[in-house]
C-alpha atoms as a PDB file:
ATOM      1  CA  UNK A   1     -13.770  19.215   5.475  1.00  0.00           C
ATOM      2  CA  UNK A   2     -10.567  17.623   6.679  1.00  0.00           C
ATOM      3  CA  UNK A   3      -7.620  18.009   3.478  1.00  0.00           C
ATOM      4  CA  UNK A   4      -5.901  14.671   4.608  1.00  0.00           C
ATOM      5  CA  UNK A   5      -9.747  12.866   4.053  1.00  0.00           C
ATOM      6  CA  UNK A   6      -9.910  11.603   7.896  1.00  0.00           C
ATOM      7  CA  UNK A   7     -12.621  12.151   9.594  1.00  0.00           C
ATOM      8  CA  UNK A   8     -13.462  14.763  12.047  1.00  0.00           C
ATOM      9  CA  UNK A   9     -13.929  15.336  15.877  1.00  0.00           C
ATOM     10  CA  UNK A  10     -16.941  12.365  17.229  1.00  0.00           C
ATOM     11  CA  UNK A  11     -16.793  10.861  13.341  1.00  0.00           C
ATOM     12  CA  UNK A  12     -13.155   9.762  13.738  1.00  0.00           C
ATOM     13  CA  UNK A  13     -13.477   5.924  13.374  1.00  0.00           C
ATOM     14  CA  UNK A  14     -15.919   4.155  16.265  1.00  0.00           C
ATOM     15  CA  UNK A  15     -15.091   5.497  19.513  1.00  0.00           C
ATOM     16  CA  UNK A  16     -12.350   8.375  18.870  1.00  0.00           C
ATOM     17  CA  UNK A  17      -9.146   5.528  18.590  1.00  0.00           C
ATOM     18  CA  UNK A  18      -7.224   6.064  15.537  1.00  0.00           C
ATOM     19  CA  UNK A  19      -7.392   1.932  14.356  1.00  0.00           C
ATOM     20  CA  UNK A  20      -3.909   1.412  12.582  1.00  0.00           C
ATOM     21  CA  UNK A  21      -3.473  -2.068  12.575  1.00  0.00           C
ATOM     22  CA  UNK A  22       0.445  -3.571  12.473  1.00  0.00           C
ATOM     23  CA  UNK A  23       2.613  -6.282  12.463  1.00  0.00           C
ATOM     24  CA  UNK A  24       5.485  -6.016  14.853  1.00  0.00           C
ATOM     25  CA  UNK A  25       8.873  -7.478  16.069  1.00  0.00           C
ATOM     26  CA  UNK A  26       9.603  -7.448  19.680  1.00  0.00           C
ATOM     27  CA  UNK A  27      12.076  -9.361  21.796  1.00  0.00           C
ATOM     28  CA  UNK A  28      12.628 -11.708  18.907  1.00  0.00           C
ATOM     29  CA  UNK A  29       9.166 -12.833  18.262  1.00  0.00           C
ATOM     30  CA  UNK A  30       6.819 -11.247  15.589  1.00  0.00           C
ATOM     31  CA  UNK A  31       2.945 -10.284  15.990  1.00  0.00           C
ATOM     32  CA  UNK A  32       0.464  -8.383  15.172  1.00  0.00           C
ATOM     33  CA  UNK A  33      -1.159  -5.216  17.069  1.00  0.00           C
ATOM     34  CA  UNK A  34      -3.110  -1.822  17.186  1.00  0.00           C
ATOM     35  CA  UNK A  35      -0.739   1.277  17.490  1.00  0.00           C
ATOM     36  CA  UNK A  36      -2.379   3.411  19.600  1.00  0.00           C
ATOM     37  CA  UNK A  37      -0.285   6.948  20.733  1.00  0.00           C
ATOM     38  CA  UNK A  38       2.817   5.481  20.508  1.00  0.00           C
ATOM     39  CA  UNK A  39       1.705   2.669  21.951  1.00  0.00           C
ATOM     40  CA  UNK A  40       1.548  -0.989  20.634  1.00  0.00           C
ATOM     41  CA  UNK A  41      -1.078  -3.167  22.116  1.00  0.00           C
ATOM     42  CA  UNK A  42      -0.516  -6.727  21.070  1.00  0.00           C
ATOM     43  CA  UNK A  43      -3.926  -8.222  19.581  1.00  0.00           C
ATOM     44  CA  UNK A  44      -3.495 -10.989  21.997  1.00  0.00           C
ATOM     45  CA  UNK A  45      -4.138  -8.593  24.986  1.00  0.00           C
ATOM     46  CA  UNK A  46      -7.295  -8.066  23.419  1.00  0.00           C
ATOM     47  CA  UNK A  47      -8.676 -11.774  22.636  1.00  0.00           C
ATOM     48  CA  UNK A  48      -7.271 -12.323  19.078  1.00  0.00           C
ATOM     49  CA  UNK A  49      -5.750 -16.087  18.803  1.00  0.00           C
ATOM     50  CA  UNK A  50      -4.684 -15.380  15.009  1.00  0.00           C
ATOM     51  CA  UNK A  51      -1.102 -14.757  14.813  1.00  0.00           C
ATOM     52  CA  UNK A  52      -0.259 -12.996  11.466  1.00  0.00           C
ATOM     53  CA  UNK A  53      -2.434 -10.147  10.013  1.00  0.00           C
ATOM     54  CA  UNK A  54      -3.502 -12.624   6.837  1.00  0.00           C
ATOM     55  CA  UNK A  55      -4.835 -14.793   9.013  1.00  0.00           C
ATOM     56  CA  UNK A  56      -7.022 -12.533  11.309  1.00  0.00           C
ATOM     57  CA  UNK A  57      -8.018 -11.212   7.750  1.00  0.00           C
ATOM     58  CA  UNK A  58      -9.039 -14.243   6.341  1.00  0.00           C
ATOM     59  CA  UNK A  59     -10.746 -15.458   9.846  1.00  0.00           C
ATOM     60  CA  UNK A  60     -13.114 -12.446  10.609  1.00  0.00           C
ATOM     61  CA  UNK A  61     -11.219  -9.565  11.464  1.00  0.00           C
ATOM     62  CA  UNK A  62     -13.179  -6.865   9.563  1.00  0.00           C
ATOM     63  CA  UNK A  63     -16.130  -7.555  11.177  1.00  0.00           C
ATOM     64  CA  UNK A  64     -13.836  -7.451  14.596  1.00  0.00           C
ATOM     65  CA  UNK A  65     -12.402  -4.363  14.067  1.00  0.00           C
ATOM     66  CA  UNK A  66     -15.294  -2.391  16.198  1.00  0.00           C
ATOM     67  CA  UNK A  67     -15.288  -4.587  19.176  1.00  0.00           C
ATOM     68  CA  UNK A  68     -10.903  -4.475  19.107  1.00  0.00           C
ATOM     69  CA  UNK A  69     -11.527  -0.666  19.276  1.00  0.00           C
ATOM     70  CA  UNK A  70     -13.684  -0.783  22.714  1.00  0.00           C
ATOM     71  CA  UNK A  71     -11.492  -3.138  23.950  1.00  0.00           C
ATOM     72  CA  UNK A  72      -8.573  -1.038  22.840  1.00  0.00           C
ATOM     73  CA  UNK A  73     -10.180   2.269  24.492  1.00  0.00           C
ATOM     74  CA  UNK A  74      -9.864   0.526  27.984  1.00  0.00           C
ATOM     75  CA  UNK A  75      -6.376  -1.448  27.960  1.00  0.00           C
ATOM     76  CA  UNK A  76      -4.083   0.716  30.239  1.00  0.00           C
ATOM     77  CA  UNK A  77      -0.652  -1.507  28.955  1.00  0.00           C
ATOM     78  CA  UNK A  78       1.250  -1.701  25.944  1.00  0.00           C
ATOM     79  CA  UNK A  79       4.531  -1.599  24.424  1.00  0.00           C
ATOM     80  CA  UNK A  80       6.396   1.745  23.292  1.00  0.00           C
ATOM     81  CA  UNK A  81       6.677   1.830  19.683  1.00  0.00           C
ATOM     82  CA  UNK A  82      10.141   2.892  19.988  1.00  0.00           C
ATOM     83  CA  UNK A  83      10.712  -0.690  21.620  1.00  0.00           C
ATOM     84  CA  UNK A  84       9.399  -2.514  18.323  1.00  0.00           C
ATOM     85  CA  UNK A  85      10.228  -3.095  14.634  1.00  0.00           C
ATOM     86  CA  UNK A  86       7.480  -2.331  12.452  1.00  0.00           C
ATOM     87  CA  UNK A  87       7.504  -5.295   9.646  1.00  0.00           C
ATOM     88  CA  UNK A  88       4.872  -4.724   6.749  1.00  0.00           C
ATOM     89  CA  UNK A  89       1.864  -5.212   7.647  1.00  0.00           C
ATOM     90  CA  UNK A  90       1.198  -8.031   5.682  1.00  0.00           C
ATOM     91  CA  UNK A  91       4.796  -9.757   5.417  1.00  0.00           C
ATOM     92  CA  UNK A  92       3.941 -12.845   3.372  1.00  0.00           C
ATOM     93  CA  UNK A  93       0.457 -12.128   1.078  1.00  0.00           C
ATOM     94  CA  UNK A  94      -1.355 -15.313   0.511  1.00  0.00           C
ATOM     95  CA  UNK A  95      -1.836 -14.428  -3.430  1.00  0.00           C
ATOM     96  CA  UNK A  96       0.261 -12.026  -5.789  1.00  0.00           C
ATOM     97  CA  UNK A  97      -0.794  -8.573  -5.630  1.00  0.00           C
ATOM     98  CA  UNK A  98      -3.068  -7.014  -8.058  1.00  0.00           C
ATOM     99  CA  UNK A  99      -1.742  -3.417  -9.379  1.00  0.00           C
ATOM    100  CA  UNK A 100      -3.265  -0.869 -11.892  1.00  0.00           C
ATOM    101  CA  UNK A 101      -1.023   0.271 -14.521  1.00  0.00           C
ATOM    102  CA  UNK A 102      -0.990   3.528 -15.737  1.00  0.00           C
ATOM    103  CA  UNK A 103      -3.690   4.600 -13.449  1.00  0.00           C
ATOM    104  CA  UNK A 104      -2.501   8.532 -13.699  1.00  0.00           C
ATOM    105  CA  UNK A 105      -2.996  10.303 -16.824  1.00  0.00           C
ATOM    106  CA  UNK A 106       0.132  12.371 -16.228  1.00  0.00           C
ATOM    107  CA  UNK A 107       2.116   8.935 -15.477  1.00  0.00           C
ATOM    108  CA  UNK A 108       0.779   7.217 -18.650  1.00  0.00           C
ATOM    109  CA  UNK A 109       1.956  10.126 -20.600  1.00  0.00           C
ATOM    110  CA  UNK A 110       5.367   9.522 -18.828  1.00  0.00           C
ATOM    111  CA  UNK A 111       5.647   6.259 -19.338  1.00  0.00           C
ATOM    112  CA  UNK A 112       4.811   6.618 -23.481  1.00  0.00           C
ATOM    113  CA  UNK A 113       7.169   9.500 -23.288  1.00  0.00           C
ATOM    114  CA  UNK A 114      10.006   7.208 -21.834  1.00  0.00           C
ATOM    115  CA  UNK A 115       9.043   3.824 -24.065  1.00  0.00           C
ATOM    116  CA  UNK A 116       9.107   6.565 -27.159  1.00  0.00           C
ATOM    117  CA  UNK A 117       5.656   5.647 -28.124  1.00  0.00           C
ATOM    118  CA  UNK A 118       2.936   8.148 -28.947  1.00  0.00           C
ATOM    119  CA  UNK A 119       0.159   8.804 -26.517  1.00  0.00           C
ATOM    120  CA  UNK A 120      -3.312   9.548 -27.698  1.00  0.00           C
ATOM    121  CA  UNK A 121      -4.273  10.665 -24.205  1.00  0.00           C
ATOM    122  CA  UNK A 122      -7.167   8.085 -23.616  1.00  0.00           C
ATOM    123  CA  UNK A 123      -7.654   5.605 -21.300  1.00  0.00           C
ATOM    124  CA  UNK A 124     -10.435   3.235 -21.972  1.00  0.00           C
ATOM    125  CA  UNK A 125      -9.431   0.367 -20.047  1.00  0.00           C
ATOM    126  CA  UNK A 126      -7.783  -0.652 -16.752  1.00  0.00           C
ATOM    127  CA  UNK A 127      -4.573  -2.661 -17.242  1.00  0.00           C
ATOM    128  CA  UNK A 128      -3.905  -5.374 -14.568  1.00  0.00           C
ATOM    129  CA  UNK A 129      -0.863  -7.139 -13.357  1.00  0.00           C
ATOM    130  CA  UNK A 130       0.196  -8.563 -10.534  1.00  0.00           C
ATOM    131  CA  UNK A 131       3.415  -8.531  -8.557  1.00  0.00           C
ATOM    132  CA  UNK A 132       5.191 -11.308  -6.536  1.00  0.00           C
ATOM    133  CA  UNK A 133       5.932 -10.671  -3.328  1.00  0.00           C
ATOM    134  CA  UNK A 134       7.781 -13.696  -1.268  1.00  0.00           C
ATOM    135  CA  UNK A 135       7.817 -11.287   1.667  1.00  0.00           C
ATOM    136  CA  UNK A 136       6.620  -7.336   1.487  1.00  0.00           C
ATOM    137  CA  UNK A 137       9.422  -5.242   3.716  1.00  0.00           C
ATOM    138  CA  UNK A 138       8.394  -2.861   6.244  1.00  0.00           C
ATOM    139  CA  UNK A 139       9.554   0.898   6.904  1.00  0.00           C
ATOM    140  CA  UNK A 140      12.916   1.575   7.590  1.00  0.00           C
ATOM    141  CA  UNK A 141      13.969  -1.792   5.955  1.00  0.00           C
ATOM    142  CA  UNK A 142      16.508  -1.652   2.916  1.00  0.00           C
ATOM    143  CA  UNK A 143      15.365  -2.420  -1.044  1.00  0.00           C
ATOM    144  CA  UNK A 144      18.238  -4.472  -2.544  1.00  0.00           C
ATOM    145  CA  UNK A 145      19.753  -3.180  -5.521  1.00  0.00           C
ATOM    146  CA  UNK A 146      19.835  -6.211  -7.487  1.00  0.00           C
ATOM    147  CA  UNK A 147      22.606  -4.466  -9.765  1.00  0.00           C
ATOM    148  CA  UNK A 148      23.825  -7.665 -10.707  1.00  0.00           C
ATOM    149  CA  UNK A 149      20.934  -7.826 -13.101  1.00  0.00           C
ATOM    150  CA  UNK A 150      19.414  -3.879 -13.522  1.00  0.00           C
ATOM    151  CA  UNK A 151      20.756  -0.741 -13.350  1.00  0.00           C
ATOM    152  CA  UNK A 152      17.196   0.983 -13.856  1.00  0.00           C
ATOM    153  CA  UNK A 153      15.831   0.713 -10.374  1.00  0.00           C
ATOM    154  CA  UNK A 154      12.759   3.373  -9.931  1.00  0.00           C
ATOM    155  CA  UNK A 155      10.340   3.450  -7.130  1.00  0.00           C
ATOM    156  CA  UNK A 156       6.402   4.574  -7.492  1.00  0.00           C
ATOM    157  CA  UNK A 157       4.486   5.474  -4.726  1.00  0.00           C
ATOM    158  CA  UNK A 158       0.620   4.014  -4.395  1.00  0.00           C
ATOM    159  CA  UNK A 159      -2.764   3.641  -2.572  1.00  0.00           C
ATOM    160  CA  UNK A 160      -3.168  -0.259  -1.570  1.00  0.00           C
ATOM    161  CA  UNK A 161      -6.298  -1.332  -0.699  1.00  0.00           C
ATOM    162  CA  UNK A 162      -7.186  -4.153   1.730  1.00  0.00           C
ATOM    163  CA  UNK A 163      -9.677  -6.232   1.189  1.00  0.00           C
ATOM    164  CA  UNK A 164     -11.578  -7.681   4.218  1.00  0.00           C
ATOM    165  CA  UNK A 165     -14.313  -9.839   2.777  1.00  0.00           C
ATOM    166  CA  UNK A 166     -14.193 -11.736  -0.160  1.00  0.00           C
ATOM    167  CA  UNK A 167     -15.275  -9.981  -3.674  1.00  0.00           C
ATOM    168  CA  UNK A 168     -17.883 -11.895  -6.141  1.00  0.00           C
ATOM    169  CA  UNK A 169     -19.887 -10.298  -8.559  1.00  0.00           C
ATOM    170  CA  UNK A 170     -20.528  -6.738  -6.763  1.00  0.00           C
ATOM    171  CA  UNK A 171     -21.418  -3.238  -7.742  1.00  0.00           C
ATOM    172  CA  UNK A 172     -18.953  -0.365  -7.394  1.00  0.00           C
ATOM    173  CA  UNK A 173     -22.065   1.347  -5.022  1.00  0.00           C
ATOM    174  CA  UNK A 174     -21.392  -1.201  -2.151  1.00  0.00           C
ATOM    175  CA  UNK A 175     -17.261  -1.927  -2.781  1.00  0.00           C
ATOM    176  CA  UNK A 176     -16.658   0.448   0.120  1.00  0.00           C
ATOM    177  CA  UNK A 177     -18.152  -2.126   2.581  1.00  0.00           C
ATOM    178  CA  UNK A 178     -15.719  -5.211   1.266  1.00  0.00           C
ATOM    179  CA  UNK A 179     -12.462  -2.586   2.618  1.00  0.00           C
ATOM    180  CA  UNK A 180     -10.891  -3.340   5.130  1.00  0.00           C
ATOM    181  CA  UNK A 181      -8.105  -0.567   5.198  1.00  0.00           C
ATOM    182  CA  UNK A 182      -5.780   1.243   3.333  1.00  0.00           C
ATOM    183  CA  UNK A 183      -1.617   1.349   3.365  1.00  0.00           C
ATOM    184  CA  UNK A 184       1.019   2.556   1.421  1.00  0.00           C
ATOM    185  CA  UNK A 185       2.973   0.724  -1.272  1.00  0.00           C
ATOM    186  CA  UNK A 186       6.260   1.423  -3.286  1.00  0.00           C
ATOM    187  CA  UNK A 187       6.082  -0.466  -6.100  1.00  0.00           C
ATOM    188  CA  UNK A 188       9.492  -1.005  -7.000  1.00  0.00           C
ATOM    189  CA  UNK A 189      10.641  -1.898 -10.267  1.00  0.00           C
ATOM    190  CA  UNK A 190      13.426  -2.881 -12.467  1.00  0.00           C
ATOM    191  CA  UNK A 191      12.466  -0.256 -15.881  1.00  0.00           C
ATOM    192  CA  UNK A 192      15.126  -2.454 -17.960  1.00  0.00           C
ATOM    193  CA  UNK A 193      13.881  -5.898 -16.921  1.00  0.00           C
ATOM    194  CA  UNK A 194      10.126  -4.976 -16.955  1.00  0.00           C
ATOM    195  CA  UNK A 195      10.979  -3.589 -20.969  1.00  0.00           C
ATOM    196  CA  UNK A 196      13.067  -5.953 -22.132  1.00  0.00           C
ATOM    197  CA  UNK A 197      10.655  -8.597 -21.267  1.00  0.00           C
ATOM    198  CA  UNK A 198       7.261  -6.481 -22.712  1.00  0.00           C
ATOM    199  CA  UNK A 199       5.462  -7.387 -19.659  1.00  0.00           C
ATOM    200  CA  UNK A 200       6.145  -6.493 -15.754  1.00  0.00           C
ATOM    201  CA  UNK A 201       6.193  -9.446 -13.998  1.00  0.00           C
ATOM    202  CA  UNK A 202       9.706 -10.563 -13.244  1.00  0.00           C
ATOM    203  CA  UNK A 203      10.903  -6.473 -13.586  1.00  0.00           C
ATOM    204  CA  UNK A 204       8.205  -5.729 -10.534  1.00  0.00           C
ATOM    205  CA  UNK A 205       8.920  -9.112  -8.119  1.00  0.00           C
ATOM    206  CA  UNK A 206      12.231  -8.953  -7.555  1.00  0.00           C
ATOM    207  CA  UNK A 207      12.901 -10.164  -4.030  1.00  0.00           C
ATOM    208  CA  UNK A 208      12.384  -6.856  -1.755  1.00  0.00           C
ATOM    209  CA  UNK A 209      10.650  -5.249  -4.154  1.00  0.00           C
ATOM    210  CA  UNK A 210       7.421  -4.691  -1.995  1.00  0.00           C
ATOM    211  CA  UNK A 211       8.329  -1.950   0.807  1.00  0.00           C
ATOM    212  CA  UNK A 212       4.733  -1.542   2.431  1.00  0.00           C
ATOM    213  CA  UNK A 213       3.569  -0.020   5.341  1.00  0.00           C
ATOM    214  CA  UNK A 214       3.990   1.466   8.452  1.00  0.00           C
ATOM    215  CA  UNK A 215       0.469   0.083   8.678  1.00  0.00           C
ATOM    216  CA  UNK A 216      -2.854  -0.269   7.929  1.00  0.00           C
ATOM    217  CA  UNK A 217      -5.287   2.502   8.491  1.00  0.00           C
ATOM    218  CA  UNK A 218      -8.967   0.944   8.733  1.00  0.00           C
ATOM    219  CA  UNK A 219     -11.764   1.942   6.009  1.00  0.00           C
ATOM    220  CA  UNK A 220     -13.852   4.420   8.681  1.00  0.00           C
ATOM    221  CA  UNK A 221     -10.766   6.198   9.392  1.00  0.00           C
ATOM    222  CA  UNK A 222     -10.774   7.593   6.174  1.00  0.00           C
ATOM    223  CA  UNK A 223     -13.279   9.258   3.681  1.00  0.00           C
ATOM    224  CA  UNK A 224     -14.771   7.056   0.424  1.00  0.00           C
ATOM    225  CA  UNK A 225     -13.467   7.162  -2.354  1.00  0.00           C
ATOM    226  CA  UNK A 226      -9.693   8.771  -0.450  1.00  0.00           C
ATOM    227  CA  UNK A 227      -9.170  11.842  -1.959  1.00  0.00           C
ATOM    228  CA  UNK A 228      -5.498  12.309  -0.417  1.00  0.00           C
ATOM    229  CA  UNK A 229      -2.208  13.744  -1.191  1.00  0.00           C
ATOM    230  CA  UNK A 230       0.042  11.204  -2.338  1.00  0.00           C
ATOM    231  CA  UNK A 231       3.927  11.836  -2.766  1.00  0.00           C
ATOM    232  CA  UNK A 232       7.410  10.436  -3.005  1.00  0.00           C
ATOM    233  CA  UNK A 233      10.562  11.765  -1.786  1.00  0.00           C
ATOM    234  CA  UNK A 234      13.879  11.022  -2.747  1.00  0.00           C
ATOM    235  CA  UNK A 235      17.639  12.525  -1.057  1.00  0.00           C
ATOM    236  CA  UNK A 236      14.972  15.273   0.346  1.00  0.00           C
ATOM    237  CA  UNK A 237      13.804  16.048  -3.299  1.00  0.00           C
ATOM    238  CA  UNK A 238      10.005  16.115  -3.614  1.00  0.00           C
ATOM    239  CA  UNK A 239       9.348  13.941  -6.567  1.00  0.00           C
ATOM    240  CA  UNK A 240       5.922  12.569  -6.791  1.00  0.00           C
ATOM    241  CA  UNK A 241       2.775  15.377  -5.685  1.00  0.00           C
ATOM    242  CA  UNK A 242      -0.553  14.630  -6.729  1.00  0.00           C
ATOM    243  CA  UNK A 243      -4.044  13.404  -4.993  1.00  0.00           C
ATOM    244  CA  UNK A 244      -5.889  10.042  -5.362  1.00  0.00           C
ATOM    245  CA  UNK A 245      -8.772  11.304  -6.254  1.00  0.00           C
ATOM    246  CA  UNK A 246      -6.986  11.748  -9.695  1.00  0.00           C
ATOM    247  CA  UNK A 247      -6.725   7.848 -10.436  1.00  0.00           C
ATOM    248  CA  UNK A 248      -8.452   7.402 -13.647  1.00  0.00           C
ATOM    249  CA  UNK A 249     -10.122   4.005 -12.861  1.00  0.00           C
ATOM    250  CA  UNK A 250     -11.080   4.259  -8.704  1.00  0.00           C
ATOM    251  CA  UNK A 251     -11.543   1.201  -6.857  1.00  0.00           C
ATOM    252  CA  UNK A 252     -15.376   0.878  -6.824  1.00  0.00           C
ATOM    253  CA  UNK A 253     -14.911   0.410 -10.973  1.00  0.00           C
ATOM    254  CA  UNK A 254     -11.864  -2.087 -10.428  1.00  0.00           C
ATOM    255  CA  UNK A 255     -13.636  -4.323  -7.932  1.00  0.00           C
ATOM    256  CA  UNK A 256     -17.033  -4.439  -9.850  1.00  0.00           C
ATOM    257  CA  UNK A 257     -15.165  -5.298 -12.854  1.00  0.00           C
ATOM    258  CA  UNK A 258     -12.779  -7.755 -11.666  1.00  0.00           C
ATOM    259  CA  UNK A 259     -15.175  -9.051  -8.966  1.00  0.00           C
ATOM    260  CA  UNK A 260     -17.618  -9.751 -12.648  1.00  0.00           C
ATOM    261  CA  UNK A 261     -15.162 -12.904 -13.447  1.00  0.00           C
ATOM    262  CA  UNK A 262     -13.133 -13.640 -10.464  1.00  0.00           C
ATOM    263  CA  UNK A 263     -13.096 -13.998  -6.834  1.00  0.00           C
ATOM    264  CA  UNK A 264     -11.266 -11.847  -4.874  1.00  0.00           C
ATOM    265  CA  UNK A 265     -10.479 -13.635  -1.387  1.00  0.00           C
ATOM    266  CA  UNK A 266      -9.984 -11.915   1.746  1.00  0.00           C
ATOM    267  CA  UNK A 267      -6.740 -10.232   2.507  1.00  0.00           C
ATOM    268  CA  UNK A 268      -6.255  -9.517  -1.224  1.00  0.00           C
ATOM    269  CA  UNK A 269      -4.445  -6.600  -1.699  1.00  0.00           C
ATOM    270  CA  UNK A 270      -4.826  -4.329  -4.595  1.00  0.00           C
ATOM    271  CA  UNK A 271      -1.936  -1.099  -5.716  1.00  0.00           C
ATOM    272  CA  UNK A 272      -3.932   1.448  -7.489  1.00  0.00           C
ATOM    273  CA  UNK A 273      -1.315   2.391  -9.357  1.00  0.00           C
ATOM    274  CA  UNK A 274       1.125   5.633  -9.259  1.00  0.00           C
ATOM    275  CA  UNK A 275       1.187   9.361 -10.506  1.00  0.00           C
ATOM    276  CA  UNK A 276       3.908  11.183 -12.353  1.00  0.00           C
ATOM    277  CA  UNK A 277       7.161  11.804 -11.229  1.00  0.00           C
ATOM    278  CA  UNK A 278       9.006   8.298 -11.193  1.00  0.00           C
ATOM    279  CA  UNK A 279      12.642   8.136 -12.465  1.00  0.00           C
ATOM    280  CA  UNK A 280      11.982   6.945 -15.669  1.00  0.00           C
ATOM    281  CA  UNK A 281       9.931  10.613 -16.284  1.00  0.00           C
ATOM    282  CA  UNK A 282      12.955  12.789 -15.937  1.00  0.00           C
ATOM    283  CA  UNK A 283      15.293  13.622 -18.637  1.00  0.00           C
ATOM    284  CA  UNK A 284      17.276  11.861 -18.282  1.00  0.00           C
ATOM    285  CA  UNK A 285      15.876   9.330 -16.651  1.00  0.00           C
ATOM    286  CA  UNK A 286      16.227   9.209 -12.650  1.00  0.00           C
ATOM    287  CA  UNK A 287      17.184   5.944 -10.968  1.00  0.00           C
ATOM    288  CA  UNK A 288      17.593   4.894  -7.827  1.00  0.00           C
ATOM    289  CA  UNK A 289      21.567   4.011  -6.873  1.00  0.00           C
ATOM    290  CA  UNK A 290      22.949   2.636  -3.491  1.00  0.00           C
ATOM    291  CA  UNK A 291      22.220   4.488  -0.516  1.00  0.00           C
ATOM    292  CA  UNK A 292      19.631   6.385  -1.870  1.00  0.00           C
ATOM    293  CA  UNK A 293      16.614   7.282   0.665  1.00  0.00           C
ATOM    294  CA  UNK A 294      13.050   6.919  -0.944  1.00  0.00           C
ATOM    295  CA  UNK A 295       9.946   7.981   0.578  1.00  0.00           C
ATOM    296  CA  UNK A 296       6.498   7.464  -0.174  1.00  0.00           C
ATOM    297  CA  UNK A 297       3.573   9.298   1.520  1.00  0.00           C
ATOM    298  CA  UNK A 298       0.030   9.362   1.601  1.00  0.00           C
ATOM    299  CA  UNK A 299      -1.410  11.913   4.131  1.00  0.00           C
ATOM    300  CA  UNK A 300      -4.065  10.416   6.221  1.00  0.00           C
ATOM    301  CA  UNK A 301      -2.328   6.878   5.944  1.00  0.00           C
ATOM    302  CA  UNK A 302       1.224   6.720   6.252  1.00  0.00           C
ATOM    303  CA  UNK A 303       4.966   7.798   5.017  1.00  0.00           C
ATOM    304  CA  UNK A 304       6.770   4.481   4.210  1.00  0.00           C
ATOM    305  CA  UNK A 305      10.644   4.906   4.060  1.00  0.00           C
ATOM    306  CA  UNK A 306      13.387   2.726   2.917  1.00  0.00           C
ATOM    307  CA  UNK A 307      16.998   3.206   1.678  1.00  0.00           C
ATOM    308  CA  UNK A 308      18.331   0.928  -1.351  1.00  0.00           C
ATOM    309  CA  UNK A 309      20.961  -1.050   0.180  1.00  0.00           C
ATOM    310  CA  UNK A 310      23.477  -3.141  -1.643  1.00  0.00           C
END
């Protein structure tokens, strides 16, 4: 068994390539690419005419994704990943994201604790919003502060999933095959905002409010369902520690029971929601303030790193 849930020795995706899959900024221009040891091949080198990740989603690219990697074995070039900017890897989603809430049991306790409301300790069904995102920022970029309007800023590390075909009417026992890959999300959000309001829209879509990334680590790279140490880390302090495996709704259950009365399209991207250990679970609370650095990592996919800026 491998602790990080990627798979071992000859199993390790389709021909022994790790397949992270990113969008890139280099000499001005952005595209998208494979990072390969510390390498960035541009997908153009390797016969892909789409030009953002959405679109090479939407147009095919899961079922892609194994001739990319041969191609990808034999290309000599590339550019040094020092020598690009890593943007999210999908800058500009074509739909809102769809996020669990309280997908934790230790978080929902949290958040009851911090809304001074009682928790009975069940769960007995998912709760779904979704979160506006006018353009997701990448690692190393900076989360604005907005304090003009919120002085509650918190951050909340999660598993997104990335769809690669589109989702009607399936059963949690095949979801696994509709994945296209996994990345990391910080779901940023405004605790005063999303409260005051009794709903999380506008508190969770601020404009930066998306930091995702570095990239995104295909579905055979990683064991099904990820079982995988999540964290976050803020100033150096280890905030967030717990493991996906302990979401309470996973995302064969979501899918079949969204998938029951909607259609998800390809390159929908779905937050499974975070564990304890946000800001608004320390007493007193814990918010983010200028300058602060915030990471969130999930071993086997990615450490995603911003500061909040001004």
């Amino acid at each position: 068994p491998v602790a990080s849930g990627r798979r071992a020795g000859a199993e390790l995706g389709r021909g022994g390539i790790e397949m992270k899959l990113i969008t890139y900024r280099y000499e001005g221009e952005e595209a998208i690419g494979i990072f390969v040891d510390d390498r960035v091949i541009p997908m153009t080198e390797l016969g892909v005419q789409e030009k953002t990740m959405l679109s090479f989603i939407q147009h095919g690219g899961q079922e892609q994704l194994a001739a990319l990697e041969e191609r990808a074995r034999s290309y000599d070039g590339g550019i040094p990943i020092q020598a690009v900017t890593l943007e999210a890897p999908i800058p500009e989603p074509g739909q809102d994201i769809l996020c669990l809430g309280i997908n934790y049991m230790d978080h929902a306790e949290e958040s009851a604790r911090f809304k001074l409301e009682t928790f009975d300790g069940k769960r007995e069904h998912p709760v779904y919003f979704a979160k506006r995102v006018t353009r997701a920022i990448g690692d190393g970029a900076c989360i604005p502060s907005h304090k003009e309007i919120t002085c509650q800023l918190d951050y909340e590390a999660e598993l997104a999933v990335i769809l690669g075909k589109d989702v009607k009417n399936i059963t949690a026992e095949n979801a696994r095959e509709y994945i296209l890959g996994y990345t990391v999300i910080n779901d940023v959000s405004a605790r005063d905002i999303q409260n005051r309001h009794k709903q999380w829209y506008f508190g969770k879509s601020l404009d930066g409010f998306c930091p995702m990334g570095p990239y995104i680590v295909t579905a055979d790279e990683i064991s099904y369902p990820p079982e995988l140490p999540i964290r976050s880390i803020v100033n150096g302090e280890l905030r967030q520690n717990s493991n996906t495996r302990l979401l309470i709704f996973d995302i064969g259950y979501v899918l079949e029971e969204l998938s029951a009365g909607m259609t998800l399209k390809a390159g929908t991207i779905l937050s499974m929601g975070t564990p304890a250990g946000v800001g608004m679970g320390f007493t007193p609370p814990r918010f983010l303030q200028e300058g602060d650095q915030v990471i969130c990592e999930i071993e086997g996919i990615g450490r995603l790193s911003n500061r909040i800026g001004s």
